[in-house]
Protein backbone atom coordinates (compact mmCIF):
# COMPACT_ATOMS: atom_id res chain seq x y z
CA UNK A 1 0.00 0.00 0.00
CA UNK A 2 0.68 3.49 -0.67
CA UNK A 3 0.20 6.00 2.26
CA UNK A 4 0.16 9.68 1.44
CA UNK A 5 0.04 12.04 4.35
CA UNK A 6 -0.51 15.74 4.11
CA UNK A 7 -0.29 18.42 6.51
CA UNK A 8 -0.05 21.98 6.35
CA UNK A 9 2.23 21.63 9.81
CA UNK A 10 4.87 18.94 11.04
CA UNK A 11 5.70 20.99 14.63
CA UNK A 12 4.45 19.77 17.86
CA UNK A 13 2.32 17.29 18.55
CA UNK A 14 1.40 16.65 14.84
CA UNK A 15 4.60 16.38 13.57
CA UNK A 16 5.87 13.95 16.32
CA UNK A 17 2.48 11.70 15.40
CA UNK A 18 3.24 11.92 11.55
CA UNK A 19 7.20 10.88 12.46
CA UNK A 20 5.85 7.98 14.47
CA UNK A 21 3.28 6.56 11.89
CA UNK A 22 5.30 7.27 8.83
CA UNK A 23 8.69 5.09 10.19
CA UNK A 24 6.31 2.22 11.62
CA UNK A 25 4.24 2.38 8.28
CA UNK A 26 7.77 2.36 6.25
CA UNK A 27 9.08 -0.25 8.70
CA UNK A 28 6.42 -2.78 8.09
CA UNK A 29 6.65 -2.59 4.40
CA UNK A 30 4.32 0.40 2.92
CA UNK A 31 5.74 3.04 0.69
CA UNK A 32 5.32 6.67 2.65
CA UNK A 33 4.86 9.68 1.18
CA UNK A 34 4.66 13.36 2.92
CA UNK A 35 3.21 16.22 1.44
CA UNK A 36 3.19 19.68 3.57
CA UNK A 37 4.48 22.95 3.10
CA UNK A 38 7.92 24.25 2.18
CA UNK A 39 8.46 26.92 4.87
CA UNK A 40 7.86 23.67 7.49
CA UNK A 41 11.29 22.14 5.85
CA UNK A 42 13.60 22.52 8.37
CA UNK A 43 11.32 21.25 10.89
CA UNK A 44 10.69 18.51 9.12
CA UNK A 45 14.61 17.88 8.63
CA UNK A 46 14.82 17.46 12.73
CA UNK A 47 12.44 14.25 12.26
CA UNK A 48 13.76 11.22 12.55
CA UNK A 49 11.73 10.22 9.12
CA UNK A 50 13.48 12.07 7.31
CA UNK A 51 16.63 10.01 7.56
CA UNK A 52 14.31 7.21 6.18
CA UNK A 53 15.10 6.11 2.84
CA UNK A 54 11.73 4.47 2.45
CA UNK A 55 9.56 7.56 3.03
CA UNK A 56 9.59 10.48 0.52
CA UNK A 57 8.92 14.07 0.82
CA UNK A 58 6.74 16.38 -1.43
CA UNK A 59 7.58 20.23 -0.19
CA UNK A 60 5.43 22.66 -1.75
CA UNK A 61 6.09 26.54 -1.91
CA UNK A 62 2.70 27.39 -1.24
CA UNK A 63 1.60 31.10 -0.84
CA UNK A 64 -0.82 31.70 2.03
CA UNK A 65 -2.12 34.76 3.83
CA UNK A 66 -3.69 34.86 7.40
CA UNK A 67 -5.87 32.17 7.21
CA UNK A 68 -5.90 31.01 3.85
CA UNK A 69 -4.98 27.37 4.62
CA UNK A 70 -8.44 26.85 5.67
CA UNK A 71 -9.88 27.46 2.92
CA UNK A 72 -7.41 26.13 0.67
CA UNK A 73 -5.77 23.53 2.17
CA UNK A 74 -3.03 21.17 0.22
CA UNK A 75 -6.11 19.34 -1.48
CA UNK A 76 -4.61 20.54 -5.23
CA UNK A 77 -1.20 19.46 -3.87
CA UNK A 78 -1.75 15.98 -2.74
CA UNK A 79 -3.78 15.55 -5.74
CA UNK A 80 -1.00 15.70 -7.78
CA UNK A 81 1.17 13.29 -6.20
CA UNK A 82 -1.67 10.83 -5.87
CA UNK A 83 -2.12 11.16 -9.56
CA UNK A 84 1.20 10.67 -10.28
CA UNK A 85 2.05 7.80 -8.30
CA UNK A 86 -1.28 6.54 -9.50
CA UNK A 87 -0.19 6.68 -13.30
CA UNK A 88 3.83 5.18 -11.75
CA UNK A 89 1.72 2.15 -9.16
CA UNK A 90 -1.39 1.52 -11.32
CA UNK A 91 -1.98 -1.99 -9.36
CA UNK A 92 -1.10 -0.57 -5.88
CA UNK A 93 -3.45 0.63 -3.56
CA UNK A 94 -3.03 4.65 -2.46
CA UNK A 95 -4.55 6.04 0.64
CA UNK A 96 -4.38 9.66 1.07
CA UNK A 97 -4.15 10.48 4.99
CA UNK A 98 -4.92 14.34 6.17
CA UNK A 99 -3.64 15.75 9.49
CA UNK A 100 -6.33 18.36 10.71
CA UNK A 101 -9.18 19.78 8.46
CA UNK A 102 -6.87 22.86 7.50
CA UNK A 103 -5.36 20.46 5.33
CA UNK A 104 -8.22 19.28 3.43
CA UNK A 105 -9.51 23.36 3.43
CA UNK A 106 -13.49 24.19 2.64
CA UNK A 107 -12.83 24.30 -0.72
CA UNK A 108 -10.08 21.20 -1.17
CA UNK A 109 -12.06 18.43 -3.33
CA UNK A 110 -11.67 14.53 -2.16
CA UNK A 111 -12.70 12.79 -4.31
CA UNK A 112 -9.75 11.87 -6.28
CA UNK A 113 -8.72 8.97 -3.87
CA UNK A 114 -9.52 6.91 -0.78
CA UNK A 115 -9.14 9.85 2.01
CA UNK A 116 -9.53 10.27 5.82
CA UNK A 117 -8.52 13.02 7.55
CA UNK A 118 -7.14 12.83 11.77
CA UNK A 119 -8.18 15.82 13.91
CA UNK A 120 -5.57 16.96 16.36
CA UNK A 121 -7.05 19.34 18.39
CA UNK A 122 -10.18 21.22 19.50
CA UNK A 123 -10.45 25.18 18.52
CA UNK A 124 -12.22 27.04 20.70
CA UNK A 125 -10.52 30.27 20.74
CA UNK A 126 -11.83 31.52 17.55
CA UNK A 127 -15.48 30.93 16.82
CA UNK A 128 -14.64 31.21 12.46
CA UNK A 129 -12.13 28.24 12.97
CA UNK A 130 -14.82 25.97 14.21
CA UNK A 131 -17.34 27.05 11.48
CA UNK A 132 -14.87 26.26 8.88
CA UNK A 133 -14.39 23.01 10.54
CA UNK A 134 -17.97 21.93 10.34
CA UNK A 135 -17.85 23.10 6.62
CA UNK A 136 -14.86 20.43 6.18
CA UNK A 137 -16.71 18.10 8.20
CA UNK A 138 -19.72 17.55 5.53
CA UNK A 139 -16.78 16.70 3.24
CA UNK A 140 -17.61 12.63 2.15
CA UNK A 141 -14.67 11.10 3.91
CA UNK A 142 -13.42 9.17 6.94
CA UNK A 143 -12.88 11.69 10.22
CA UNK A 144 -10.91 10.47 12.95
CA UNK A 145 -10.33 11.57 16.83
CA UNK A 146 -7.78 11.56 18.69
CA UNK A 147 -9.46 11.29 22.07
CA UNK A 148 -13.17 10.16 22.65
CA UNK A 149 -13.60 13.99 24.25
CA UNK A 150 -12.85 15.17 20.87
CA UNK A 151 -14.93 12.62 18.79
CA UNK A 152 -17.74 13.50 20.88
CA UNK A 153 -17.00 17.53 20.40
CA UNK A 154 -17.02 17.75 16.66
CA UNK A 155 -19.99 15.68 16.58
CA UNK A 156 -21.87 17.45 18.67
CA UNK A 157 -20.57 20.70 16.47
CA UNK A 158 -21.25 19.03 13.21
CA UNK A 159 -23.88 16.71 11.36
CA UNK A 160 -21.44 13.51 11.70
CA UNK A 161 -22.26 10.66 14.43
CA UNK A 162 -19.37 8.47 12.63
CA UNK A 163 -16.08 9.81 13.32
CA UNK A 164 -13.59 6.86 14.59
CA UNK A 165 -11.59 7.35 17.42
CA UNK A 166 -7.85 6.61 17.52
CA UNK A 167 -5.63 7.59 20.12
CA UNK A 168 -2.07 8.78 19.68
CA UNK A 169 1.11 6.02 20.08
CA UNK A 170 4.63 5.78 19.68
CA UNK A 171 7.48 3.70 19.83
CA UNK A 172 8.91 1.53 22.40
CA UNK A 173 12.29 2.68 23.47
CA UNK A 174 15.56 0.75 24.63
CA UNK A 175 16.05 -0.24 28.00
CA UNK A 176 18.28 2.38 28.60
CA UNK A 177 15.94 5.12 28.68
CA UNK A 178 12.90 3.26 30.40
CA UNK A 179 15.53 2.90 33.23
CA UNK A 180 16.84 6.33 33.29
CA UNK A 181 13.50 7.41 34.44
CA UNK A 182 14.10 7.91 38.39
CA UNK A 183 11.46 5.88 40.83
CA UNK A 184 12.94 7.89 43.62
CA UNK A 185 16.48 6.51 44.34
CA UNK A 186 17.66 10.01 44.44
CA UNK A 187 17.38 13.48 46.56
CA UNK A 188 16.74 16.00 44.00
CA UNK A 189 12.72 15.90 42.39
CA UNK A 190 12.91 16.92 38.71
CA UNK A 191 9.69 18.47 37.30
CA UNK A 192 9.56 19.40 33.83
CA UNK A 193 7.58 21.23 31.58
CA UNK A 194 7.29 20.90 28.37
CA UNK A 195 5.23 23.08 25.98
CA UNK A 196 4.70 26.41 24.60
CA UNK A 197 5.55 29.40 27.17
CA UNK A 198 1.85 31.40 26.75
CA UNK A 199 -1.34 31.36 29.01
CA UNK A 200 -3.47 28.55 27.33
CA UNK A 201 -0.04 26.44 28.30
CA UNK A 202 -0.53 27.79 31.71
CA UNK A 203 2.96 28.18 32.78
CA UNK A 204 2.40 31.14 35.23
CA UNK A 205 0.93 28.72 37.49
CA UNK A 206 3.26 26.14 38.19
CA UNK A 207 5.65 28.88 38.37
CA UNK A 208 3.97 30.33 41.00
CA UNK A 209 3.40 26.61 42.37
CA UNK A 210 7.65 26.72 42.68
CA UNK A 211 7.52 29.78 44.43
CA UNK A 212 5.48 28.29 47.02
CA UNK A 213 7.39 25.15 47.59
CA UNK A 214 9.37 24.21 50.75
CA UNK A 215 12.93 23.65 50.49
CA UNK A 216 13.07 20.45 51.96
CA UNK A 217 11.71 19.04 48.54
CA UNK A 218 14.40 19.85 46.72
CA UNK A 219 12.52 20.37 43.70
CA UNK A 220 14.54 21.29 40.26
CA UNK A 221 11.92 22.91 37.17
CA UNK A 222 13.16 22.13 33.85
CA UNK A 223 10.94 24.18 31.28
CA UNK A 224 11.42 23.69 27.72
CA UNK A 225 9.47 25.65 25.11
CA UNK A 226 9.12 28.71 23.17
CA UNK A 227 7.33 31.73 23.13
CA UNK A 228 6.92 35.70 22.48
CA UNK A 229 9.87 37.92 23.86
CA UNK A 230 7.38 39.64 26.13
CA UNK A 231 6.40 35.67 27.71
CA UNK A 232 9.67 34.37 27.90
CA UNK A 233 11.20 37.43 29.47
CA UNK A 234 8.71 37.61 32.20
CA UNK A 235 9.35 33.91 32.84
CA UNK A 236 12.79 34.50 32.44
CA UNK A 237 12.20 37.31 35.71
CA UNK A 238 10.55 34.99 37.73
CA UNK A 239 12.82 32.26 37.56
CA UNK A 240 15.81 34.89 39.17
CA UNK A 241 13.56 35.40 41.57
CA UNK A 242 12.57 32.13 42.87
CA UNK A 243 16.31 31.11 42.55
CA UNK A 244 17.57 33.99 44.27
CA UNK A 245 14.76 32.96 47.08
CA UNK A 246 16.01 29.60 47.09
CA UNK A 247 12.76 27.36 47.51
CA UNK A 248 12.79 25.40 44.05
CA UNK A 249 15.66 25.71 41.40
CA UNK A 250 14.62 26.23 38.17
CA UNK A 251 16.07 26.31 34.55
CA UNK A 252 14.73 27.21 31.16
CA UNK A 253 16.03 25.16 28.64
CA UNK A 254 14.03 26.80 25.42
CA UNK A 255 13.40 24.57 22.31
CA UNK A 256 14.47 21.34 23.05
CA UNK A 257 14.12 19.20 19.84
CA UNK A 258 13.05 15.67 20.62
CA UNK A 259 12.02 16.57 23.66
CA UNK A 260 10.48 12.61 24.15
CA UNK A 261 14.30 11.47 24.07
CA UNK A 262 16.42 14.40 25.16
CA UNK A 263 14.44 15.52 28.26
CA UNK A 264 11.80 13.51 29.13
CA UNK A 265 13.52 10.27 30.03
CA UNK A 266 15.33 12.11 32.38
CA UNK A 267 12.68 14.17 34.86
CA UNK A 268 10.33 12.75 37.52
CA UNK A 269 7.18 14.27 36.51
CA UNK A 270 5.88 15.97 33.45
CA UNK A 271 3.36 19.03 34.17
CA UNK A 272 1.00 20.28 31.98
CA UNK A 273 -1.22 22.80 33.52
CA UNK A 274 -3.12 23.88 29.78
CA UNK A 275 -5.99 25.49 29.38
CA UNK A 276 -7.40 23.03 26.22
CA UNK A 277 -5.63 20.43 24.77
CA UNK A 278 -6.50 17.30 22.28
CA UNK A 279 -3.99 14.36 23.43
CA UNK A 280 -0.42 15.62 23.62
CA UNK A 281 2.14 13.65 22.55
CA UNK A 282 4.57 14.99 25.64
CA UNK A 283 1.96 12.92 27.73
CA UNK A 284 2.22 9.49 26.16
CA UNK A 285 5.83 10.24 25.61
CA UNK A 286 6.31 10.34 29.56
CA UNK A 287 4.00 7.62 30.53
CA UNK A 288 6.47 5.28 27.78
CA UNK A 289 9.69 5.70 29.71
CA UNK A 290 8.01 5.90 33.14
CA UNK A 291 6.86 9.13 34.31
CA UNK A 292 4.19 10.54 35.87
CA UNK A 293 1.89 13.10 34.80
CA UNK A 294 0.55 16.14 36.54
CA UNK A 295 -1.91 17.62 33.90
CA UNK A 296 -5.51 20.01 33.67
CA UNK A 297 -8.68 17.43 33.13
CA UNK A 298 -9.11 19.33 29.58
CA UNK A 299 -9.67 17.22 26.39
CA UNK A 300 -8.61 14.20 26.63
CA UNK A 301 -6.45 14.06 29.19
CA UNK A 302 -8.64 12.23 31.60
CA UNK A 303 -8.48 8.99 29.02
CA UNK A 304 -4.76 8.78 29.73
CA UNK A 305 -4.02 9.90 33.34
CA UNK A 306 -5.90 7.91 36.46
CA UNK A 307 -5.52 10.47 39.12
CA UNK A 308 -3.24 9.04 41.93
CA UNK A 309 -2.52 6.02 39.37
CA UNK A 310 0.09 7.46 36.92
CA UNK A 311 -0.26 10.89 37.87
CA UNK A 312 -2.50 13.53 39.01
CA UNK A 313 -5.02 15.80 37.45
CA UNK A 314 -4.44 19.01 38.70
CA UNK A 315 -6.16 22.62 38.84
CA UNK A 316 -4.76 26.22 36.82
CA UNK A 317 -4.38 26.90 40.36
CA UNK A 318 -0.99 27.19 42.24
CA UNK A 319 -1.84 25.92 45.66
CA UNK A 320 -3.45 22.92 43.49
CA UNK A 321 -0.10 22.06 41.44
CA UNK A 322 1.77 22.64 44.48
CA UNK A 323 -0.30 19.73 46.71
CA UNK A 324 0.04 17.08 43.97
CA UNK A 325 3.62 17.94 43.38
CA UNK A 326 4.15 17.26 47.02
CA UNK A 327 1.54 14.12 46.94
CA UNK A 328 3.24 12.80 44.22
CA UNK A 329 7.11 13.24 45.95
CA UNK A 330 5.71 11.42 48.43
CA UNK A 331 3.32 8.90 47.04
CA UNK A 332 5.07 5.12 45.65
CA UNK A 333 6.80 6.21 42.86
CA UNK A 334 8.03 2.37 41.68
CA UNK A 335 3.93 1.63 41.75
CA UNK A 336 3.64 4.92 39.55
CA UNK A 337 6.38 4.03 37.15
CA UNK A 338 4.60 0.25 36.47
CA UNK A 339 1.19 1.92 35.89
CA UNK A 340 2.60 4.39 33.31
CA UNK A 341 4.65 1.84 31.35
CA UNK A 342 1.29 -0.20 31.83
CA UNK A 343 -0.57 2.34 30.24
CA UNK A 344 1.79 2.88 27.57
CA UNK A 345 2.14 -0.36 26.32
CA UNK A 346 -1.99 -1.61 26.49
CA UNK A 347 -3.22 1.38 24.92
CA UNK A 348 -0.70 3.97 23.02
CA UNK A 349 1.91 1.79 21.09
CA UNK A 350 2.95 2.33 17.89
CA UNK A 351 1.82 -1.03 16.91
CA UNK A 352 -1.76 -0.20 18.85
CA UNK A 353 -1.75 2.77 16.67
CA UNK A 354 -0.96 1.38 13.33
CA UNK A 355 -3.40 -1.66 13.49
CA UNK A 356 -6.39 0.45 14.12
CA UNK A 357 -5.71 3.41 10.94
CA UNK A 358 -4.80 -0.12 8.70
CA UNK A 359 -8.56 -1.09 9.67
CA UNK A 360 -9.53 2.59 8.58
CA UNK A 361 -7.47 2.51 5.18
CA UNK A 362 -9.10 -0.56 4.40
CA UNK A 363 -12.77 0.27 5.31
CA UNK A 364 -12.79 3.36 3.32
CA UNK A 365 -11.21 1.25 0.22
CA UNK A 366 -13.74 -1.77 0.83
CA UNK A 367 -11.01 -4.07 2.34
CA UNK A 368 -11.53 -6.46 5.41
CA UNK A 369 -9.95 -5.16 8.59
CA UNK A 370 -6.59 -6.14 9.59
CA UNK A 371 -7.46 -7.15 12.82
């Protein structure tokens, strides 16, 4: 089979998803394709796919203005590679696989090939985003969720009652990381943080969390992630402060690319005090090697985290963060680090992953499911 994925983006959470799926699909035989725009290059370059021979890569200089991907999308785009490789492979079978409706855009047409289309995230900050969505969402193709919060969301905000839910995975690591995640067997508590350094990220909070915290936790911060000059400066203010005060250390590390490897593996507990959020990656990235998660109860969050099981859900509220940071220091951390590799490995694999969108390539193309 030929898969064919398009997205308009490849940073964050989407491009770590599309980097999973694409090597797995590659590794177990299929020939990969990725279509998406030119100015996402060099992000796209820091992906471990794109050291893999067997996937290709389609950039397109595309000319946008504010907003214009929605309307557009990369429809044209991926059309043209379909077609080709349809005209190259005329016995193969060629699935065309959209990340988020700005993709597909109002006006991109689908009916050139066997499409379905994953939804990333829920938009609630701006009301025209959401009415373009439902727009895309009469399109005739396959829609899939990434949580069951968000499958029920868009259908509530749409006509469909038959989008599929699939929830994020990734990759097993080496032993070597799994056991560089700390159950305790040292003094020093590492916390990091690891998103974008705005409010709906919530960041203020567990700084303010730090501020509180009593010395004889001996908690480090680790925050990784960017944002405007005006954020990062006042973070960068508050973090003197609390240092100079001495209750929590804390370091910001910036962009950290491949966060899941490079920093992850190597804190106690990931926080993630957001405002909205679909599934992030960062989650299932700390639950594979280990680590617990202290996160809002937005999206859906609560399908991944068991409060007081592997991790807790937590409050935008200081004294909040601050109480399960402490509950968790003090809670049984080897108990914690079985239930998040338990979690990991029963519901967000790779493999997990991968079997369930083969069953969705072949429905929409009249196959039998692979499982």
């Amino acid at each position: 089979m030929i898969i064919i994925h398009v997205s308009v983006s490849v940073a964050g959470g989407i491009g770590s998803l599309i980097n999973e799926i694409a090597n797995y699909q590659a590794e177990m035989g299929h020939k990969v394709h990725l279509v998406f725009c030119k100015r996402s290059l060099e992000v796209v370059k820091k992906h471990s796919m794109w050291n893999n021979d067997a996937i290709k890569f389609w950039p397109f200089d595309v000319k946008s203005g504010k907003g214009s991907f929605y309307y557009k999308g990369l429809s044209r785009e991926a059309k043209k590679i379909y077609d080709e490789l349809k005209a190259a492979n005329p016995d193969e079978k060629i699935v065309v696989h959209f990340h988020n409706p700005m993709a597909v855009g109002v006006f991109g047409k689908v009916d050139f090939a066997p499409c379905l289309c994953t939804i990333h995230s829920v938009y609630t900050k701006y009301k025209f985003v959401l009415q373009l969505y439902k727009l895309i969402l009469k399109k005739k193709m396959r829609f899939v969720a990434v949580s069951d919060d968000m499958k029920s969301y868009y259908e509530k905000a749409s006509p469909r009652t038959d989008i599929v839910m699939i929830h994020n995975g990734i990759g097993e690591v080496d032993e070597t990381h799994i056991a560089s995640s700390k159950v305790g067997d040292k003094d020093e508590f590492v916390v990091g943080y690891v998103a974008d350094i705005n409010e709906l990220k919530g960041w203020r909070f567990l700084v303010d969390a730090a501020r509180k915290l009593d010395k004889k936790y001996n908690v480090k911060l680790l925050m990784a992630g960017m944002g405007s000059e005006e954020e990062v400066s006042d973070l960068k203010q508050n973090i003197s402060e609390i240092n100079d005060a001495g209750n929590c250390k804390i370091e910001y590390l910036g962009f950290v690319n491949d966060a899941g490897a490079n920093l992850i593996p190597k804190i106690d507990a990931l926080i993630l005090p957001s405002r909205t959020e679909g599934l992030p990656m960062s989650i299932v990235e700390a639950l594979r090697v280990g680590v617990p998660v202290l996160a809002t109860a937005v999206g859906g969050i609560p399908e991944i985290i068991s409060d007081g099981e592997n991790g807790y859900l937590i409050l935008r509220d200081s004294d909040d963060i601050l109480k399960k940071i402490v509950a968790l220091i003090e809670s049984d951390r080897k108990k914690m680090f079985e239930a998040c590799r338990r979690t990991y490995l029963e519901e967000y694999s790779v493999k997990i992953m991968y079997d369930r969108y083969m069953n969705c390539y072949n429905s929409i193309m009249g196959e039998k499911n692979v499982l």
